[in-house]
PDB file of N, CA and C in Angstrom:
ATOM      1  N   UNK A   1     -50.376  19.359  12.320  1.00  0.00           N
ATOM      2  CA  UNK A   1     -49.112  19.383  13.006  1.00  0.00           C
ATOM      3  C   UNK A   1     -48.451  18.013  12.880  1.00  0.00           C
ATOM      4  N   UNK A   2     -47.207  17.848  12.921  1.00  0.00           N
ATOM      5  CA  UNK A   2     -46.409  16.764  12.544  1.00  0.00           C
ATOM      6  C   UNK A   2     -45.754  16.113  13.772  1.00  0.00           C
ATOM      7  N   UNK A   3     -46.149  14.808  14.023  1.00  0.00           N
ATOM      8  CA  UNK A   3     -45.451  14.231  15.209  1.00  0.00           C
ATOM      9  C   UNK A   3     -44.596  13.729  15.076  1.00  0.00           C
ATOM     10  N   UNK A   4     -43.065  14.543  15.932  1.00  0.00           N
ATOM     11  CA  UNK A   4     -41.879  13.792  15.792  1.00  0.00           C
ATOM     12  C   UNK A   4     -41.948  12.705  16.920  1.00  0.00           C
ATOM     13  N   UNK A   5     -41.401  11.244  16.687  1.00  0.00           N
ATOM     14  CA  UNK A   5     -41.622  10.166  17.281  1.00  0.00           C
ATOM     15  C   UNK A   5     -40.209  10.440  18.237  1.00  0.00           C
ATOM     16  N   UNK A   6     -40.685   9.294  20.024  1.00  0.00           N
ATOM     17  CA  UNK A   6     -39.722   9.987  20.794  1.00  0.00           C
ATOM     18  C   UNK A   6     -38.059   9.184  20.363  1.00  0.00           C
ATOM     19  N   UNK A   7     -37.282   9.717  20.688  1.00  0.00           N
ATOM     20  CA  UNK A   7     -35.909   9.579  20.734  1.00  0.00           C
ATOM     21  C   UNK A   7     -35.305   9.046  21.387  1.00  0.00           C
ATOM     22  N   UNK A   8     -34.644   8.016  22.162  1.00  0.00           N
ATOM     23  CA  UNK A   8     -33.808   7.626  23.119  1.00  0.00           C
ATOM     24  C   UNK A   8     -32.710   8.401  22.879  1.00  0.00           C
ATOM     25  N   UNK A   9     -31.609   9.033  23.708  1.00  0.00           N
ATOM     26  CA  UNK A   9     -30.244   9.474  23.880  1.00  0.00           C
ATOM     27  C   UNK A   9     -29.377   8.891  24.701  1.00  0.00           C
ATOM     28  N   UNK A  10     -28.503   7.975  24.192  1.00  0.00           N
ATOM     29  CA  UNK A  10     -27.594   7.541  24.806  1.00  0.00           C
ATOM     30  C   UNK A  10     -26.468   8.389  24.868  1.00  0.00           C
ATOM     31  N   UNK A  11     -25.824   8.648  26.211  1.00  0.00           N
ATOM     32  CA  UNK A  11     -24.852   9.478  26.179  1.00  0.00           C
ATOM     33  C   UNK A  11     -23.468   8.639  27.277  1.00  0.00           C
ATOM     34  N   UNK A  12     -22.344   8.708  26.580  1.00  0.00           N
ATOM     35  CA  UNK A  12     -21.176   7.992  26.897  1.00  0.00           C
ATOM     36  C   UNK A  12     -20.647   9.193  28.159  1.00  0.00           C
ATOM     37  N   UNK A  13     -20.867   9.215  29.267  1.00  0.00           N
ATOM     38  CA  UNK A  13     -19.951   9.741  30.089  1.00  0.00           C
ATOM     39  C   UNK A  13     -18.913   8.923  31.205  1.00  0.00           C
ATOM     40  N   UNK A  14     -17.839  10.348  31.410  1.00  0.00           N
ATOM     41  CA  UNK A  14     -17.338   9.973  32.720  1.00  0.00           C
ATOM     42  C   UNK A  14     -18.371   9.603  33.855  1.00  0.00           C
ATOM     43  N   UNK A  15     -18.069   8.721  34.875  1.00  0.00           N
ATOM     44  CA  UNK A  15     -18.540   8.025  36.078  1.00  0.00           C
ATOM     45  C   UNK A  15     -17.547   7.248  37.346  1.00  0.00           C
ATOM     46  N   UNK A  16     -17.572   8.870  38.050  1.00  0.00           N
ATOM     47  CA  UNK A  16     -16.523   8.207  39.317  1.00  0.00           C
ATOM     48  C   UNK A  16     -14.922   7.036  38.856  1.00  0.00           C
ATOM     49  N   UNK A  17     -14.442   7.727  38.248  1.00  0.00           N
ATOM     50  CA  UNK A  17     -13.205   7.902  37.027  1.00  0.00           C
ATOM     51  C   UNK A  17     -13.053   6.861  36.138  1.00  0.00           C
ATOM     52  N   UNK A  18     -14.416   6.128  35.934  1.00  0.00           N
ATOM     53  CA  UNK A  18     -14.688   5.281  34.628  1.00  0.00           C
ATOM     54  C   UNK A  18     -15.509   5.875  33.369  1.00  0.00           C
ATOM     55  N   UNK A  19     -15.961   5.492  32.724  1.00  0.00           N
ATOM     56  CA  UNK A  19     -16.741   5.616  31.483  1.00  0.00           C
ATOM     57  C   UNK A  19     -18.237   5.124  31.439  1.00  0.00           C
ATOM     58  N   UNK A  20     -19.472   5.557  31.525  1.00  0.00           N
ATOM     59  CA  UNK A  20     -20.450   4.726  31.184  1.00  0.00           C
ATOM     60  C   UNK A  20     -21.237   5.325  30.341  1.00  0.00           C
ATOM     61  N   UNK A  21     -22.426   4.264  30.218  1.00  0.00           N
ATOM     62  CA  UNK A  21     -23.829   5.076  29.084  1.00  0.00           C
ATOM     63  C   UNK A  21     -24.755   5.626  30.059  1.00  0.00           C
ATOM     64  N   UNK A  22     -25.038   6.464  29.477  1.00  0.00           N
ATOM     65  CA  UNK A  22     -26.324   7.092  30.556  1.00  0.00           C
ATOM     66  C   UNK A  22     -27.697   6.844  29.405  1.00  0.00           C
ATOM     67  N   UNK A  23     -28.822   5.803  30.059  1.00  0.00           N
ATOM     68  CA  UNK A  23     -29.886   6.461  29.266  1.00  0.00           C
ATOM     69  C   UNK A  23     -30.914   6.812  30.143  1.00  0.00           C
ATOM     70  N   UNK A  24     -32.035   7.624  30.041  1.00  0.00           N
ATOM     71  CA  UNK A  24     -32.892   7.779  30.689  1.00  0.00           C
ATOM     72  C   UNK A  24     -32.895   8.133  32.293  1.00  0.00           C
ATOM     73  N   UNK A  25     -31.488   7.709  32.888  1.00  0.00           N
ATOM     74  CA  UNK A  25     -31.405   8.165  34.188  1.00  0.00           C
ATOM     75  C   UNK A  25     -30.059   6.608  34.500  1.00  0.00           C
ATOM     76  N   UNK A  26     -30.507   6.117  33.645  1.00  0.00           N
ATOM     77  CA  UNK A  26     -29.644   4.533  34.014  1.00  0.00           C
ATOM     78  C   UNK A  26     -28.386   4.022  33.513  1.00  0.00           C
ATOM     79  N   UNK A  27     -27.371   4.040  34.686  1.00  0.00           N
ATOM     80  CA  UNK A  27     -26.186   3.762  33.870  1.00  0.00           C
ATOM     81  C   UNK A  27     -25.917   2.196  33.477  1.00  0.00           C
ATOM     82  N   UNK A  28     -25.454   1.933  32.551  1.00  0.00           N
ATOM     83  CA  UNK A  28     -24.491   0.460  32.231  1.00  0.00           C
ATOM     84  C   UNK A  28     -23.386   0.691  31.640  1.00  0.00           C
ATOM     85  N   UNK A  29     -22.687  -0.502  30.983  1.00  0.00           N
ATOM     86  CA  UNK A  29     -21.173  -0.559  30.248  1.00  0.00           C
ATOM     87  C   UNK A  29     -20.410   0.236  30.882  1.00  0.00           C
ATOM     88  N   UNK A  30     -20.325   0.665  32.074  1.00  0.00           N
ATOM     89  CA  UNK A  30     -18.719   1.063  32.452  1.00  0.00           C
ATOM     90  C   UNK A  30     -17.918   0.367  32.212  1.00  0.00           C
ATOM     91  N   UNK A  31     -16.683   0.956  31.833  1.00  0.00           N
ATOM     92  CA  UNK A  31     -15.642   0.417  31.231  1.00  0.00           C
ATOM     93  C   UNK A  31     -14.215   1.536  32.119  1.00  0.00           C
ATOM     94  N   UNK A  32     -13.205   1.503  32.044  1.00  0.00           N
ATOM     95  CA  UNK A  32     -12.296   2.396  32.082  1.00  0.00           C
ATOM     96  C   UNK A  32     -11.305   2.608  30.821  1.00  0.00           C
ATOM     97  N   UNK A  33     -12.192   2.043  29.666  1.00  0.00           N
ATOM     98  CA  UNK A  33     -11.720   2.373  28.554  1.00  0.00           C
ATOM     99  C   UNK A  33     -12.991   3.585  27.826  1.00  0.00           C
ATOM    100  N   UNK A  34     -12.770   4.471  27.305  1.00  0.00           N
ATOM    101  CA  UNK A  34     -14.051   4.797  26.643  1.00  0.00           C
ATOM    102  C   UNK A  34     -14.698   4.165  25.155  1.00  0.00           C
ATOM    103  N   UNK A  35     -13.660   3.527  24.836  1.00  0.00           N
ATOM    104  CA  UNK A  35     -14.169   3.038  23.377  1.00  0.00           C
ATOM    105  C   UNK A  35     -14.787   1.658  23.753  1.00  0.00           C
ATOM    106  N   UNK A  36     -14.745   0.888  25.115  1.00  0.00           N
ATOM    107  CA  UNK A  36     -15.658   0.010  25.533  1.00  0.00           C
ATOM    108  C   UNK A  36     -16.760   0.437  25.534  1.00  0.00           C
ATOM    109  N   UNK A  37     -17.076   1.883  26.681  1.00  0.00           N
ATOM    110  CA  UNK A  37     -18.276   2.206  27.286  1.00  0.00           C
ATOM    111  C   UNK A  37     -19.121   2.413  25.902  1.00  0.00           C
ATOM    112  N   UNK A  38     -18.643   3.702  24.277  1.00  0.00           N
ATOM    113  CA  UNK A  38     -18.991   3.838  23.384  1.00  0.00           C
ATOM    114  C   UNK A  38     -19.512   2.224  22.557  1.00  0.00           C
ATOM    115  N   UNK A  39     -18.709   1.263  22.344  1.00  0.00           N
ATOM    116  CA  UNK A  39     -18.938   0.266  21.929  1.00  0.00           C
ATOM    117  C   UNK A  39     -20.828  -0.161  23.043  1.00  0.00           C
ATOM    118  N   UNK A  40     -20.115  -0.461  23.866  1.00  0.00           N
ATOM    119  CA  UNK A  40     -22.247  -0.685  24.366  1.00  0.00           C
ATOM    120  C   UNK A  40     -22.918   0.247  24.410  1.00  0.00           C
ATOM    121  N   UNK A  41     -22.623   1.429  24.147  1.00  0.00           N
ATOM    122  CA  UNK A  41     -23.642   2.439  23.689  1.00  0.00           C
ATOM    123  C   UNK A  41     -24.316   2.098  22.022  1.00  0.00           C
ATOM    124  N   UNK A  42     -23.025   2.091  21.575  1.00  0.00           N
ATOM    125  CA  UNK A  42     -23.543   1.438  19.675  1.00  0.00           C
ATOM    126  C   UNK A  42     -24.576   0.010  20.006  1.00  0.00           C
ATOM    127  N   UNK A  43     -24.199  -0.671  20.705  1.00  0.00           N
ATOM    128  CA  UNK A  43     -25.287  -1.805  20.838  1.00  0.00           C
ATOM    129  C   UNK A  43     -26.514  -2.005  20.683  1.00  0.00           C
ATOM    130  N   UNK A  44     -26.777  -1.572  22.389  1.00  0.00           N
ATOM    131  CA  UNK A  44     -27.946  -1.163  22.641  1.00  0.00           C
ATOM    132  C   UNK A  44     -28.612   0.022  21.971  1.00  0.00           C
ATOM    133  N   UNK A  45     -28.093   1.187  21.065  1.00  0.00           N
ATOM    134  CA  UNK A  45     -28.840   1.395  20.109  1.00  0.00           C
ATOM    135  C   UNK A  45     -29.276   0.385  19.362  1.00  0.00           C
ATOM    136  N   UNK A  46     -27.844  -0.226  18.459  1.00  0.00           N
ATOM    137  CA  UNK A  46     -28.827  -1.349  17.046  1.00  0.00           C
ATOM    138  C   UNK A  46     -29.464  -2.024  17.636  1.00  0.00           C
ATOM    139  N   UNK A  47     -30.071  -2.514  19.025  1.00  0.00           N
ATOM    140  CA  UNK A  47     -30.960  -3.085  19.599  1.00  0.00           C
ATOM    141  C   UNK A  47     -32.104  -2.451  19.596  1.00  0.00           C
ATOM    142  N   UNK A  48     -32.222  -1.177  20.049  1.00  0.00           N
ATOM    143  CA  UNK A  48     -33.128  -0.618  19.920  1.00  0.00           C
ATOM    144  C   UNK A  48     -33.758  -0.135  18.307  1.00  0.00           C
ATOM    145  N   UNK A  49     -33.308   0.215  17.708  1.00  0.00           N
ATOM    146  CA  UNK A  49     -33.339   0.666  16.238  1.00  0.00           C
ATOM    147  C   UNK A  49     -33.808  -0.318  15.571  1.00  0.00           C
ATOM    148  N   UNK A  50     -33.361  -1.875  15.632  1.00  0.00           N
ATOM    149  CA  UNK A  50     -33.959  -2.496  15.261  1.00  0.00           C
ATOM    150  C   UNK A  50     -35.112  -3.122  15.721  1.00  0.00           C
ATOM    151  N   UNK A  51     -35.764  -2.704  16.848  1.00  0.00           N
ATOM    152  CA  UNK A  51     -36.921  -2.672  17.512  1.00  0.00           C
ATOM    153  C   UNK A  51     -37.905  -1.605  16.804  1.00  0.00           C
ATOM    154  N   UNK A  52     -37.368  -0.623  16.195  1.00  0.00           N
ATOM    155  CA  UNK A  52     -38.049   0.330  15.728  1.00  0.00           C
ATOM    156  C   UNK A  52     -38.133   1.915  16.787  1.00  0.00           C
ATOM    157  N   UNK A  53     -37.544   1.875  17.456  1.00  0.00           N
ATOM    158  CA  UNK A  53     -37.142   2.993  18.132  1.00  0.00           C
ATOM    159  C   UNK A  53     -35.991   4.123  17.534  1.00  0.00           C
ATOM    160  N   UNK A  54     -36.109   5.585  17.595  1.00  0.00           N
ATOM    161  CA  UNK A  54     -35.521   6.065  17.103  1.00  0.00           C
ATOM    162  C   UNK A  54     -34.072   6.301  18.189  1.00  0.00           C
ATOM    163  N   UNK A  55     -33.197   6.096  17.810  1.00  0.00           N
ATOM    164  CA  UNK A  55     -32.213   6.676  19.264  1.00  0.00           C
ATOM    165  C   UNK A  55     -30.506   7.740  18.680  1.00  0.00           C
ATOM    166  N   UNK A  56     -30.090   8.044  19.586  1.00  0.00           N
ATOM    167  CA  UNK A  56     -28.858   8.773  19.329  1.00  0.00           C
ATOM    168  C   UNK A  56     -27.803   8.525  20.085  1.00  0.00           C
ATOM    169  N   UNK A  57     -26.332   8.208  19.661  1.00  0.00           N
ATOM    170  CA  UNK A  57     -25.556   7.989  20.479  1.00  0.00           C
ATOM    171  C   UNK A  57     -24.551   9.336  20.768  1.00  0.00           C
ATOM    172  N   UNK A  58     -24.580   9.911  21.946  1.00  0.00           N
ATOM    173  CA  UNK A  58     -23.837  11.028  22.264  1.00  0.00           C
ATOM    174  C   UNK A  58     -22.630  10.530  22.978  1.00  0.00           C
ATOM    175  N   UNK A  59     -21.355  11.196  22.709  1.00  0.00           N
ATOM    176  CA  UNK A  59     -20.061  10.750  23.139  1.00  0.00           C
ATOM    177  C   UNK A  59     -19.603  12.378  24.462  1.00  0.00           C
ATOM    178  N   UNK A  60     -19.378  12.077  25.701  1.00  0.00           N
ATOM    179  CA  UNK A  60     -18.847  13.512  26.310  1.00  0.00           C
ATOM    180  C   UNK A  60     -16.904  13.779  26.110  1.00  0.00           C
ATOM    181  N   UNK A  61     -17.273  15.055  25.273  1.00  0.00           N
ATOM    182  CA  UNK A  61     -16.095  15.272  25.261  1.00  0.00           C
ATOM    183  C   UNK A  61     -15.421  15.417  23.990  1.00  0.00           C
ATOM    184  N   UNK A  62     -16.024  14.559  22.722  1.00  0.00           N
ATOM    185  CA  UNK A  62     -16.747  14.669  21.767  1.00  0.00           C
ATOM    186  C   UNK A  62     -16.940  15.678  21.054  1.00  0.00           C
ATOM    187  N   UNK A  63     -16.510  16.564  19.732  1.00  0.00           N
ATOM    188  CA  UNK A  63     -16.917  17.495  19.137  1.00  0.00           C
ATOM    189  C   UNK A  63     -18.372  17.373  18.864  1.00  0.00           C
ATOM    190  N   UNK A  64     -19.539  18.665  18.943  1.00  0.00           N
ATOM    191  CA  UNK A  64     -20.737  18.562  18.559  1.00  0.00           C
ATOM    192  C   UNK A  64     -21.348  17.712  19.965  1.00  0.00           C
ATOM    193  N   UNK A  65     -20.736  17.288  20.815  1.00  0.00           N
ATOM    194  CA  UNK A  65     -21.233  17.754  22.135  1.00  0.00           C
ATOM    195  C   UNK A  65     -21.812  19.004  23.321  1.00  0.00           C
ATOM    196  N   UNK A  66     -22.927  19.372  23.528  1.00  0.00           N
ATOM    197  CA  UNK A  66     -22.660  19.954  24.143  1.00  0.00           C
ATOM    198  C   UNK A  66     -23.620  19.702  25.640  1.00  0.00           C
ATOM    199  N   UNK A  67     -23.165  20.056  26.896  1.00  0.00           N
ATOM    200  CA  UNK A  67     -23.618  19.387  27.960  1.00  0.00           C
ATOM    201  C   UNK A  67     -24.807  20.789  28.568  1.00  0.00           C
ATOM    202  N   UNK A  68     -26.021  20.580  28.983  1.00  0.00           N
ATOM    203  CA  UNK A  68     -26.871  21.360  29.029  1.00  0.00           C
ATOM    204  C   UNK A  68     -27.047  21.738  31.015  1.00  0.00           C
TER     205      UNK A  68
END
């Protein structure tokens, strides 16, 4: 059997009528712009990625979004 290694998901949402990242349960980068909040979402991925972690940046609202 083949082990897929875990994933971080960063996801850019609304937050009490700002913008933030959600990972794991934890918000940062609110912004009331969204291309701020998205911009520290891209970050802290290439932070992570270049740590060697696999991660994904999800945008809400976003085509190929979908909220579960």
């Amino acid at each position: 059997m083949r082990m897929i290694p875990d994933r971080a998901v960063l996801t850019v949402v609304r937050h009490e009528g700002a913008w933030a990242v959600e990972l794991d349960g934890e918000l940062f980068g609110q912004s009331q712009d969204r291309e701020v909040a998205k911009a520290a979402a891209n970050r802290r991925a290439r932070e992570m990625h270049n740590a060697g972690r696999m991660c994904q940046v999800r945008i809400s609202g976003e085509p190929g979004f979908f909220a579960s």
